[in-house]
PDB file of N, CA and C in Angstrom:
ATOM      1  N   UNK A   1       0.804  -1.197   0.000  1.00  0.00           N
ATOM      2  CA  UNK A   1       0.000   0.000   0.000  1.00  0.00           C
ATOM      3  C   UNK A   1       0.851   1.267   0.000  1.00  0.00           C
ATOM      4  N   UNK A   2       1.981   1.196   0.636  1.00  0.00           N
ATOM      5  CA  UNK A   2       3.010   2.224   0.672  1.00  0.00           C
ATOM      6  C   UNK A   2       3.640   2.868  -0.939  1.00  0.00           C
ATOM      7  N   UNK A   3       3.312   4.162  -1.429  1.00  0.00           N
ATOM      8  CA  UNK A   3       2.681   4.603  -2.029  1.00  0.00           C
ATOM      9  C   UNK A   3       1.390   4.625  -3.643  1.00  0.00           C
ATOM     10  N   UNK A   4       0.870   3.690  -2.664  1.00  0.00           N
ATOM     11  CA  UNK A   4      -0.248   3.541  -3.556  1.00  0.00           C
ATOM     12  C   UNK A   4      -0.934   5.063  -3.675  1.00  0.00           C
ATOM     13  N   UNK A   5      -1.113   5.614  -4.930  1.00  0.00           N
ATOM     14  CA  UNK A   5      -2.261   6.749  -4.857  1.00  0.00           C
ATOM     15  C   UNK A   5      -3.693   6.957  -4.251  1.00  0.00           C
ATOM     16  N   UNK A   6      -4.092   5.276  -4.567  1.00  0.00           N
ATOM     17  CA  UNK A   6      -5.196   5.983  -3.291  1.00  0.00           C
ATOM     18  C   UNK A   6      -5.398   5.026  -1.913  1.00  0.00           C
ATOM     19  N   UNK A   7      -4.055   4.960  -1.663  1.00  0.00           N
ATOM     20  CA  UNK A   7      -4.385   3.696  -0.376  1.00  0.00           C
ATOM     21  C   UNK A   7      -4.875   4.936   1.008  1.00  0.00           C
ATOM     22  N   UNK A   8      -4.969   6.422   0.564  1.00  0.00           N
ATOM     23  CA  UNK A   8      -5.759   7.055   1.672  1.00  0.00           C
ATOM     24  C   UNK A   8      -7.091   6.784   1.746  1.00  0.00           C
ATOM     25  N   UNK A   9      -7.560   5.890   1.365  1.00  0.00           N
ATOM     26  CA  UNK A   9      -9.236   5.527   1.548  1.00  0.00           C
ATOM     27  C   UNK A   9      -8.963   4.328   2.457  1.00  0.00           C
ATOM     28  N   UNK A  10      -7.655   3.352   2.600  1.00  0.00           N
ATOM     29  CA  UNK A  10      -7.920   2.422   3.583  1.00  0.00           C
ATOM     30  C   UNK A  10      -7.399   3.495   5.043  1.00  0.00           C
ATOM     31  N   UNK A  11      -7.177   4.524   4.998  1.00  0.00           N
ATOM     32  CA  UNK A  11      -6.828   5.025   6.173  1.00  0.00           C
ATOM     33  C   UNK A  11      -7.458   4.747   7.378  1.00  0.00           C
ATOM     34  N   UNK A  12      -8.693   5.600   7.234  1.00  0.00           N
ATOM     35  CA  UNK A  12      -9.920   5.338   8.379  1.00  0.00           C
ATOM     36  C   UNK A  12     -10.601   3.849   9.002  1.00  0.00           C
ATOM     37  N   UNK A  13     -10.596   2.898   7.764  1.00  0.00           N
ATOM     38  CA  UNK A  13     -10.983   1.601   8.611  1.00  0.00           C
ATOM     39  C   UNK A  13      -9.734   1.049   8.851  1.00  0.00           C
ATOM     40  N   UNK A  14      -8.602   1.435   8.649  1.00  0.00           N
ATOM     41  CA  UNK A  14      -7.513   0.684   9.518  1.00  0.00           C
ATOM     42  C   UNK A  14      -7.517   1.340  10.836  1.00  0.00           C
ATOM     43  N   UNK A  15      -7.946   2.679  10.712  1.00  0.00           N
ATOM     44  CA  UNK A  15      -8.270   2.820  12.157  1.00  0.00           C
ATOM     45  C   UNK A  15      -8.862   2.263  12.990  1.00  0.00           C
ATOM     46  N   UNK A  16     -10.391   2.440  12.688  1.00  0.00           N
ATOM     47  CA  UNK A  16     -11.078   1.664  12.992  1.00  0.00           C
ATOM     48  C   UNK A  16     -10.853   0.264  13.566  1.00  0.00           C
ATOM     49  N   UNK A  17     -10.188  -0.913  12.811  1.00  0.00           N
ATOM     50  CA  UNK A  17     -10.010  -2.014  13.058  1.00  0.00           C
ATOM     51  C   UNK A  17      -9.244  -2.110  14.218  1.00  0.00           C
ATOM     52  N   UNK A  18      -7.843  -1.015  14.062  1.00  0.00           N
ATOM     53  CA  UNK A  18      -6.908  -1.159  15.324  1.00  0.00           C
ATOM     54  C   UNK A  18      -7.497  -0.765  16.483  1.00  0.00           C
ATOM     55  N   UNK A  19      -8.140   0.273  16.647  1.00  0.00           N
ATOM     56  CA  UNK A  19      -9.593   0.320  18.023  1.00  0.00           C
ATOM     57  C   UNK A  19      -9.651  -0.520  18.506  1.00  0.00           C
ATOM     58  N   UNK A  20     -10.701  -1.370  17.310  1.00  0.00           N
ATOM     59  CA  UNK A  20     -11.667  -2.573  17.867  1.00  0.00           C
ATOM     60  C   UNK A  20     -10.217  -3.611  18.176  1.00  0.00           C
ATOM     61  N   UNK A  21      -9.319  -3.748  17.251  1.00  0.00           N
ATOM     62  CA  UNK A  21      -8.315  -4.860  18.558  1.00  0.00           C
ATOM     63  C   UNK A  21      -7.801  -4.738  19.601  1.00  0.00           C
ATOM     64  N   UNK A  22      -7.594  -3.139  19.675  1.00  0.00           N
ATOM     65  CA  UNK A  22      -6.918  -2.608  20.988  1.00  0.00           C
ATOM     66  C   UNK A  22      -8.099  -3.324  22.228  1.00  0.00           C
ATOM     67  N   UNK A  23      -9.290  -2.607  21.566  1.00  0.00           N
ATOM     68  CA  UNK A  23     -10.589  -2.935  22.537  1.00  0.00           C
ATOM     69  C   UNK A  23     -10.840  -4.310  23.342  1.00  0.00           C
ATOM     70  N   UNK A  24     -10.488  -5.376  22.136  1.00  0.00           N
ATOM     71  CA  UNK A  24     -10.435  -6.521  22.053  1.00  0.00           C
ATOM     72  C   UNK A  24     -11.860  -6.875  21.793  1.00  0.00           C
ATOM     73  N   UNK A  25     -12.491  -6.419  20.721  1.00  0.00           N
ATOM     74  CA  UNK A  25     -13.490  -6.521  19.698  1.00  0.00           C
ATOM     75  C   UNK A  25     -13.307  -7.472  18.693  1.00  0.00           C
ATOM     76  N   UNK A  26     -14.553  -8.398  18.411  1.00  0.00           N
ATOM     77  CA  UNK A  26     -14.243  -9.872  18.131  1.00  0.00           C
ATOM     78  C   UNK A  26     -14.759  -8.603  16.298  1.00  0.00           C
ATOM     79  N   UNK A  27     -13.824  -8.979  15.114  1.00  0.00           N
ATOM     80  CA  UNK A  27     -14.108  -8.280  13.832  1.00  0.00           C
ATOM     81  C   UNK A  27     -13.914  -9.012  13.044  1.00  0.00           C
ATOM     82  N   UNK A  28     -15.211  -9.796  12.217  1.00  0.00           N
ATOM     83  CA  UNK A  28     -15.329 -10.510  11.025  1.00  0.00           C
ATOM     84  C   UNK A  28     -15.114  -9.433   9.582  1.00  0.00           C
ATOM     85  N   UNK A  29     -14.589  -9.699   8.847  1.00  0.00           N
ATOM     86  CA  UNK A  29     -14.581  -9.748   7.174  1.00  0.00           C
ATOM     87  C   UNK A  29     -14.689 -10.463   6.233  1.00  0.00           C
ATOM     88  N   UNK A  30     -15.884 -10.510   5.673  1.00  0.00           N
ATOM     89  CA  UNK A  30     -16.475 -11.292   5.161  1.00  0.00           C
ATOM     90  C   UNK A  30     -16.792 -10.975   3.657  1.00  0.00           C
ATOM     91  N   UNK A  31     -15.569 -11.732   2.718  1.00  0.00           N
ATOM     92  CA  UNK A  31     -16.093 -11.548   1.346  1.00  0.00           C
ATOM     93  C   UNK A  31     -16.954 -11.576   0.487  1.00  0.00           C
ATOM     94  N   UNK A  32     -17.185 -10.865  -0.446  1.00  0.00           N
ATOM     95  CA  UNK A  32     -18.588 -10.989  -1.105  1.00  0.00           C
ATOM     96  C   UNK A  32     -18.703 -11.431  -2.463  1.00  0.00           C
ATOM     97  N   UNK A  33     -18.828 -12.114  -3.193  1.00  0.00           N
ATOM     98  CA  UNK A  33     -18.554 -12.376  -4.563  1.00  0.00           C
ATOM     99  C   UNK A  33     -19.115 -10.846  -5.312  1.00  0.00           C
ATOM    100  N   UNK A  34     -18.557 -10.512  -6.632  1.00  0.00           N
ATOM    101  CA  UNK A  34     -18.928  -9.462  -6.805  1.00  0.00           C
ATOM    102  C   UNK A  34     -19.796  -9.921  -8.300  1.00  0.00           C
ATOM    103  N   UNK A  35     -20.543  -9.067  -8.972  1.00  0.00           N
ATOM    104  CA  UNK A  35     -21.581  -9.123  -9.884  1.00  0.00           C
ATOM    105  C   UNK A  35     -22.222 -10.658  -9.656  1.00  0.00           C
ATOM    106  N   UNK A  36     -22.701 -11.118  -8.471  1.00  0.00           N
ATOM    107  CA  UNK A  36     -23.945 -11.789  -8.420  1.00  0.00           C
ATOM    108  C   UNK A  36     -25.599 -11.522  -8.634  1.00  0.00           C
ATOM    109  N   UNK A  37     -25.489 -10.173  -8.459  1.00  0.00           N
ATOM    110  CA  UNK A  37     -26.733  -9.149  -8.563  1.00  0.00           C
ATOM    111  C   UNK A  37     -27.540  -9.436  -7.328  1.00  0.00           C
ATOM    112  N   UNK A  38     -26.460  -8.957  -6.088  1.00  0.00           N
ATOM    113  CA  UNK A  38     -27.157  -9.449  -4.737  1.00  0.00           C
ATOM    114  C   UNK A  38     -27.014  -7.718  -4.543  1.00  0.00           C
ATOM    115  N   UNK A  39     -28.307  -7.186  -4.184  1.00  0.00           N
ATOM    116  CA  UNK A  39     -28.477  -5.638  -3.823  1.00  0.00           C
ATOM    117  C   UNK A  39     -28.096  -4.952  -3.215  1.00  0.00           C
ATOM    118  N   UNK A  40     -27.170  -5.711  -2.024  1.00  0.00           N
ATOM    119  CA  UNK A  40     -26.236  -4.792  -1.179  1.00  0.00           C
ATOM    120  C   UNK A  40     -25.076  -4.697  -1.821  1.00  0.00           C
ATOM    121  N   UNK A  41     -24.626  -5.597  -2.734  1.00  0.00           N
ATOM    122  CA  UNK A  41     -23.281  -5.483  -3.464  1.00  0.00           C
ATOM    123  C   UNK A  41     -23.570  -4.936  -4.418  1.00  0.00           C
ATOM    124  N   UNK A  42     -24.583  -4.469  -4.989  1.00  0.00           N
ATOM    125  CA  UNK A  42     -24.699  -3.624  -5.948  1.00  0.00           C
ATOM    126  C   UNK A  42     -25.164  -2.077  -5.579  1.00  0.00           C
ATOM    127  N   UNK A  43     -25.398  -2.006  -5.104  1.00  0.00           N
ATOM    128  CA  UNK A  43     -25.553  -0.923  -3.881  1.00  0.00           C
ATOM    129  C   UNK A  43     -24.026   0.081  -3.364  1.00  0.00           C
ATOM    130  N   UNK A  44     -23.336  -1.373  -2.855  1.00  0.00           N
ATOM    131  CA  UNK A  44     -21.991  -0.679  -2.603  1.00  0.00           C
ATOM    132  C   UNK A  44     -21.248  -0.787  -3.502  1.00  0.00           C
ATOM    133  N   UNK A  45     -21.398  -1.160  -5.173  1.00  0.00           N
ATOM    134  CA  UNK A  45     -20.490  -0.735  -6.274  1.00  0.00           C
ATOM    135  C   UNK A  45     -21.058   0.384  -6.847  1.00  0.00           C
ATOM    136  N   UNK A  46     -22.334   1.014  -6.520  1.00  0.00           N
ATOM    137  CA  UNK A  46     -23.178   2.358  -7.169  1.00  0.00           C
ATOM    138  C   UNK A  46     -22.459   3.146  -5.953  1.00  0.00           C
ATOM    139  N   UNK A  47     -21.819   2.734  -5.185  1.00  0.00           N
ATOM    140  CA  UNK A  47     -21.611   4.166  -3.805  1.00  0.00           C
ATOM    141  C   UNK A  47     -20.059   4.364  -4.348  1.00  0.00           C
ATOM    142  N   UNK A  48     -19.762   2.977  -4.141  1.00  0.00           N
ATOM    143  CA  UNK A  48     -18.067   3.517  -4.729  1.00  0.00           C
ATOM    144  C   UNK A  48     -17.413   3.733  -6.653  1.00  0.00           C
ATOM    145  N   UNK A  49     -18.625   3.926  -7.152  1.00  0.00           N
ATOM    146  CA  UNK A  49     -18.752   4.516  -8.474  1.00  0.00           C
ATOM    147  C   UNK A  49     -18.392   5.996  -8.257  1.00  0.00           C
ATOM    148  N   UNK A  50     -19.524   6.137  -7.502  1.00  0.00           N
ATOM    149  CA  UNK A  50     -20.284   7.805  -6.902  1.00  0.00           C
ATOM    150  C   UNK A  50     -18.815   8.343  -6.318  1.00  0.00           C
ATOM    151  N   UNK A  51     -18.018   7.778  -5.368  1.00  0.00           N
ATOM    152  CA  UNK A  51     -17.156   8.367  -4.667  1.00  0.00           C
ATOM    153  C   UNK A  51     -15.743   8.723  -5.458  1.00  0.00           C
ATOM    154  N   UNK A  52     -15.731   7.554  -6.633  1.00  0.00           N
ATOM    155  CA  UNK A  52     -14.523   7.559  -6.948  1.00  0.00           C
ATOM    156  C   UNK A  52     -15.128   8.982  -8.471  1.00  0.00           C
ATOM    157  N   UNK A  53     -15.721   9.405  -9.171  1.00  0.00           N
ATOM    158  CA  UNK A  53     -16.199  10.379  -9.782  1.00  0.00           C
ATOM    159  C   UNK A  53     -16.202  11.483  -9.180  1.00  0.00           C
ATOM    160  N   UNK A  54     -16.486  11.798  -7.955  1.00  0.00           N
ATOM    161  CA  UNK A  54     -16.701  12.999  -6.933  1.00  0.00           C
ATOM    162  C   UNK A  54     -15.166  13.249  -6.902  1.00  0.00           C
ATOM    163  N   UNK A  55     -14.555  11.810  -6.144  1.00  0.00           N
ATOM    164  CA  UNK A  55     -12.659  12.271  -6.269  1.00  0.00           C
ATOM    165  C   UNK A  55     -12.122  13.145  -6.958  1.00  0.00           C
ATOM    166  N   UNK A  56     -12.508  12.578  -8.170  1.00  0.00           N
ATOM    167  CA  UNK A  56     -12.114  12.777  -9.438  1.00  0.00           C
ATOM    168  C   UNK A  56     -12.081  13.960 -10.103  1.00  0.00           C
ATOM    169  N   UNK A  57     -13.251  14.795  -9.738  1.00  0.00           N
ATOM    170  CA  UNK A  57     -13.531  16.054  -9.932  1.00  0.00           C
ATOM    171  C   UNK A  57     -13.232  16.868  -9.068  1.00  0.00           C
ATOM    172  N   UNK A  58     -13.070  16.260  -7.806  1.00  0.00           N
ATOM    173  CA  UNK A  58     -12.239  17.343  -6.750  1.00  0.00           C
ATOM    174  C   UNK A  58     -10.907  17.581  -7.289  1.00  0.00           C
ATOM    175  N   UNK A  59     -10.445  16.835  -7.251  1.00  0.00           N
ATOM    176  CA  UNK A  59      -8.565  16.679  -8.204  1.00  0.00           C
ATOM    177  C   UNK A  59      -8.330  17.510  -9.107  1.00  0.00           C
ATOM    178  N   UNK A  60      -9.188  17.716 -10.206  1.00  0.00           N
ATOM    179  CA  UNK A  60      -9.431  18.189 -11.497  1.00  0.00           C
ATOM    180  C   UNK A  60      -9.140  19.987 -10.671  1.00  0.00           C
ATOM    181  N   UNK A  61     -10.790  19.878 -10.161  1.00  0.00           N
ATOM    182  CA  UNK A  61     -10.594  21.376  -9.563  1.00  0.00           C
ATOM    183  C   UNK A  61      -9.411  22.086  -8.949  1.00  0.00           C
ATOM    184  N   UNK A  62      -8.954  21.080  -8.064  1.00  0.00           N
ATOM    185  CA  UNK A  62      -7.760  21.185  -7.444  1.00  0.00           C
ATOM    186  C   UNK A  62      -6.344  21.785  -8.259  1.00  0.00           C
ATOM    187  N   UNK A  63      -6.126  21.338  -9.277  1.00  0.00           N
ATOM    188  CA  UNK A  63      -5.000  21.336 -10.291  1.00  0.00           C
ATOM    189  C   UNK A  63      -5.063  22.231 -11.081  1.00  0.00           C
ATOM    190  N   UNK A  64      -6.595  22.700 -11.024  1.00  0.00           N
ATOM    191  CA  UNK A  64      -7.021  24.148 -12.333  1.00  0.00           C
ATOM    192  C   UNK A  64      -6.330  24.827 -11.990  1.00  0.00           C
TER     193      UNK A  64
END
């Protein structure tokens, strides 16, 4: 991940995660097959469509 361009999006849930171990919080991850046409996974490929376009145009602006 060390310099990946956008490994600042795993920032916050690595936070997160180290919390919950510090805490000693029991934390499943649980893979999802992707294009099954199951609605939460399609759901969260329409959110991270949305996010990575929004990026995208922040950047743009940014550089004008």
């Amino acid at each position: 991940m060390v310099g990946a361009t956008d490994a600042d999006i795993l920032a916050a849930p690595i936070e997160i995660l180290r919390k919950r171990i510090a805490a000693g919080t029991a934390t499943f991850l649980v893979k999802v097959e992707a294009h099954r046409e199951e609605p939460a996974n399609e759901g969260a490929d329409m959110l991270a469509d949305k996010a990575i376009q929004i990026r995208r145009i922040r950047l743009f602006q940014i550089r004008r």
